[in-house]
C-alpha atoms as a PDB file:
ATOM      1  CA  UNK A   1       0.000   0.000   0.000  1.00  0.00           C
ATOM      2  CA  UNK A   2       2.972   2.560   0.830  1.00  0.00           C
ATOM      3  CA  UNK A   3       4.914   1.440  -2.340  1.00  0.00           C
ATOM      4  CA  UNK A   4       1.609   1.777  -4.466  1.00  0.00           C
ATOM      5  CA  UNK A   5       1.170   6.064  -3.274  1.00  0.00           C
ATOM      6  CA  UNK A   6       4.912   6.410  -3.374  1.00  0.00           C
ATOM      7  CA  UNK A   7       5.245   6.318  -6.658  1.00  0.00           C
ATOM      8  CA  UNK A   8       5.137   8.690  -9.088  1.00  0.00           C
ATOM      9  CA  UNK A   9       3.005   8.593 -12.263  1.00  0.00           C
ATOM     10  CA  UNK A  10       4.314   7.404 -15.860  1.00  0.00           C
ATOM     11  CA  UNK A  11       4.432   9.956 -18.641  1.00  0.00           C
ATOM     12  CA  UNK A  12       3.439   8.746 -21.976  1.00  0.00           C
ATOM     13  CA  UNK A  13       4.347  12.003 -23.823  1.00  0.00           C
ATOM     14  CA  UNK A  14       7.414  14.026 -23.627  1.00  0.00           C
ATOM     15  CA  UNK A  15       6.993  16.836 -21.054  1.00  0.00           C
ATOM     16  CA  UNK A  16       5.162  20.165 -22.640  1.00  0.00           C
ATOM     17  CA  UNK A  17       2.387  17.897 -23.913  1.00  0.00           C
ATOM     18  CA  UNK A  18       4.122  18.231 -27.566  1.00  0.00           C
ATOM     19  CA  UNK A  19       2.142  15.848 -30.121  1.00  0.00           C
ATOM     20  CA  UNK A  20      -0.273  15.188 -28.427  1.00  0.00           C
ATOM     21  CA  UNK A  21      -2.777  16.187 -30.668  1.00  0.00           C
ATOM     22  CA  UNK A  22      -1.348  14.110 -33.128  1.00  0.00           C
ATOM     23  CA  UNK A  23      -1.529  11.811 -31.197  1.00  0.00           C
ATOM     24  CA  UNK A  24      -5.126  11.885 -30.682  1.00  0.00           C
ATOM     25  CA  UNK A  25      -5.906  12.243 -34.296  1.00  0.00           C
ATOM     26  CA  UNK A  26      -3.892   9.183 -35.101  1.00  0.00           C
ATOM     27  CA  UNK A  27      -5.554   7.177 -33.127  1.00  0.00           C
ATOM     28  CA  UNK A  28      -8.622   8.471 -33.877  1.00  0.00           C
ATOM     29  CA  UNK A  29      -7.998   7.761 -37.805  1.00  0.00           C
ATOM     30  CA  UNK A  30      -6.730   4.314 -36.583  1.00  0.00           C
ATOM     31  CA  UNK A  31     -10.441   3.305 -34.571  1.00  0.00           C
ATOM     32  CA  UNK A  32     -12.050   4.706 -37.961  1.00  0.00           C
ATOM     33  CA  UNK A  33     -10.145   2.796 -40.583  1.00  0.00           C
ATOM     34  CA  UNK A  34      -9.239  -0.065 -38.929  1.00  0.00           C
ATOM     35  CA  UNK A  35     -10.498  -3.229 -38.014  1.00  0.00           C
ATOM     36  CA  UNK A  36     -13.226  -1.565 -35.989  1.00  0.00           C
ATOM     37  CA  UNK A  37     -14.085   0.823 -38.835  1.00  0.00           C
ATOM     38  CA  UNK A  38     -14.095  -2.617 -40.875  1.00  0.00           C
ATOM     39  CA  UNK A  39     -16.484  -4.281 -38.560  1.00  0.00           C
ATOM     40  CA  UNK A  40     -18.932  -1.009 -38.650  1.00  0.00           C
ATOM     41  CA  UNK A  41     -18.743  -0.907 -42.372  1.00  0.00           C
ATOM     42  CA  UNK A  42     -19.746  -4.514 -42.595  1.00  0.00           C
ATOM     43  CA  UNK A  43     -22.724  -4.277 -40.427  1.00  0.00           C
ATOM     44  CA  UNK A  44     -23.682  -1.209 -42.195  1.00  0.00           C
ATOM     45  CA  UNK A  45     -23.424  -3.120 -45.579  1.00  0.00           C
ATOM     46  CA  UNK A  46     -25.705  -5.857 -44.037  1.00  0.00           C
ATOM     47  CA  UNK A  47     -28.169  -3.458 -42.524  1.00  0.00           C
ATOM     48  CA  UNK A  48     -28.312  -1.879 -45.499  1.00  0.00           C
ATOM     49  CA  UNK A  49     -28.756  -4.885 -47.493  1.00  0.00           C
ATOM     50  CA  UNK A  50     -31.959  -6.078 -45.599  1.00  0.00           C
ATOM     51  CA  UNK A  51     -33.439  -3.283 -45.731  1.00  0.00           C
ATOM     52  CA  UNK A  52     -33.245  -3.161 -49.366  1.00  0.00           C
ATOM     53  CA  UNK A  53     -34.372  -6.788 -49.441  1.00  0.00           C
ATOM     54  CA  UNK A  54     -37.739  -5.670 -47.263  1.00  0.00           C
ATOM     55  CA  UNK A  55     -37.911  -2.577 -49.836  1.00  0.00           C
ATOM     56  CA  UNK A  56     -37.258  -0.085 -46.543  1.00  0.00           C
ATOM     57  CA  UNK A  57     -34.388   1.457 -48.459  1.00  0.00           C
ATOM     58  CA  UNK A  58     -34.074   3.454 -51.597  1.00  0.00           C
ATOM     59  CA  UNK A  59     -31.212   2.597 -53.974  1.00  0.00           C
ATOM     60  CA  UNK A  60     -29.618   6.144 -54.095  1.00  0.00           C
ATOM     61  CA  UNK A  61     -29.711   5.700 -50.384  1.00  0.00           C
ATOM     62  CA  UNK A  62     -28.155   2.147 -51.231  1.00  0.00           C
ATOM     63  CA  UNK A  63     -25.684   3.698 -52.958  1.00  0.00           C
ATOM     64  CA  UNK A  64     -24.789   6.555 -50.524  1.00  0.00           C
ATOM     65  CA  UNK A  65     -23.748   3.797 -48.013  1.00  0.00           C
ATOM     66  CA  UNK A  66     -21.552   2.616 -50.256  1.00  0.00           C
ATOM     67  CA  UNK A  67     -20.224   5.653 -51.763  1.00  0.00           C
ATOM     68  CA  UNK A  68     -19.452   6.770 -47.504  1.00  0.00           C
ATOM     69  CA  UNK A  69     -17.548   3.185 -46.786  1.00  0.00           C
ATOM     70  CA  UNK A  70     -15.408   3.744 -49.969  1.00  0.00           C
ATOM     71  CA  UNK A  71     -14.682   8.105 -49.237  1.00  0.00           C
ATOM     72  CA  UNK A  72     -13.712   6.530 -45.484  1.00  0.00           C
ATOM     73  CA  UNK A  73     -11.431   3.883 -46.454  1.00  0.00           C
ATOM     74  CA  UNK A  74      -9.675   5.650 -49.234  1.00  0.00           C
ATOM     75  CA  UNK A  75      -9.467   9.062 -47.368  1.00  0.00           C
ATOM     76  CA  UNK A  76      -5.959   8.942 -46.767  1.00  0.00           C
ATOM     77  CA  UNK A  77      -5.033   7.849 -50.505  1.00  0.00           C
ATOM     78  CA  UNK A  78      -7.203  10.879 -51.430  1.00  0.00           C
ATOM     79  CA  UNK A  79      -5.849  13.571 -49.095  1.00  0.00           C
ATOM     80  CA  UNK A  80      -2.229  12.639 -50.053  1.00  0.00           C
ATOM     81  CA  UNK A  81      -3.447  12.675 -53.534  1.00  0.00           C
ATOM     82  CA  UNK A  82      -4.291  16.520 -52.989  1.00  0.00           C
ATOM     83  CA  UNK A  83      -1.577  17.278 -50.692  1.00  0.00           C
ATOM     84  CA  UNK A  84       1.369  15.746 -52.334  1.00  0.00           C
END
């Protein structure tokens, strides 16, 4: 117990909390694109799918959910496209 409030607290960052920002964007772009992104994409697909199979969904709004996954997954091809 006296060893566990003696000691001090880790520091992730370097001291005068530079990047950390960046940081937080980079993981942020990481949950979004990556395998969770994935996972949401898919269930979106599927959602998306029955409720075009029970006629609950429009094909333009069909294709806007599949026009989103593709702008998300091949946002950072397209912003380097435009930056570089």
């Amino acid at each position: 117990m006296l060893a566990m409030l003696a000691a001090t607290p880790a520091h992730a960052q370097a001291a005068g909390g530079q990047g950390t920002l960046t940081a937080f964007l980079q993981n942020l772009v990481n949950l979004i694109t990556g395998t969770a992104g994935q996972l949401i994409a898919v269930i979106a697909v599927a959602i998306a799918g029955l409720a075009a199979l029970f006629g609950a969904i429009s094909v333009r709004q069909l294709g806007g959910t599949v026009l989103g996954i593709m702008l998300i997954f091949s946002s950072s091809w397209i912003v380097s496209q435009i930056a570089a």
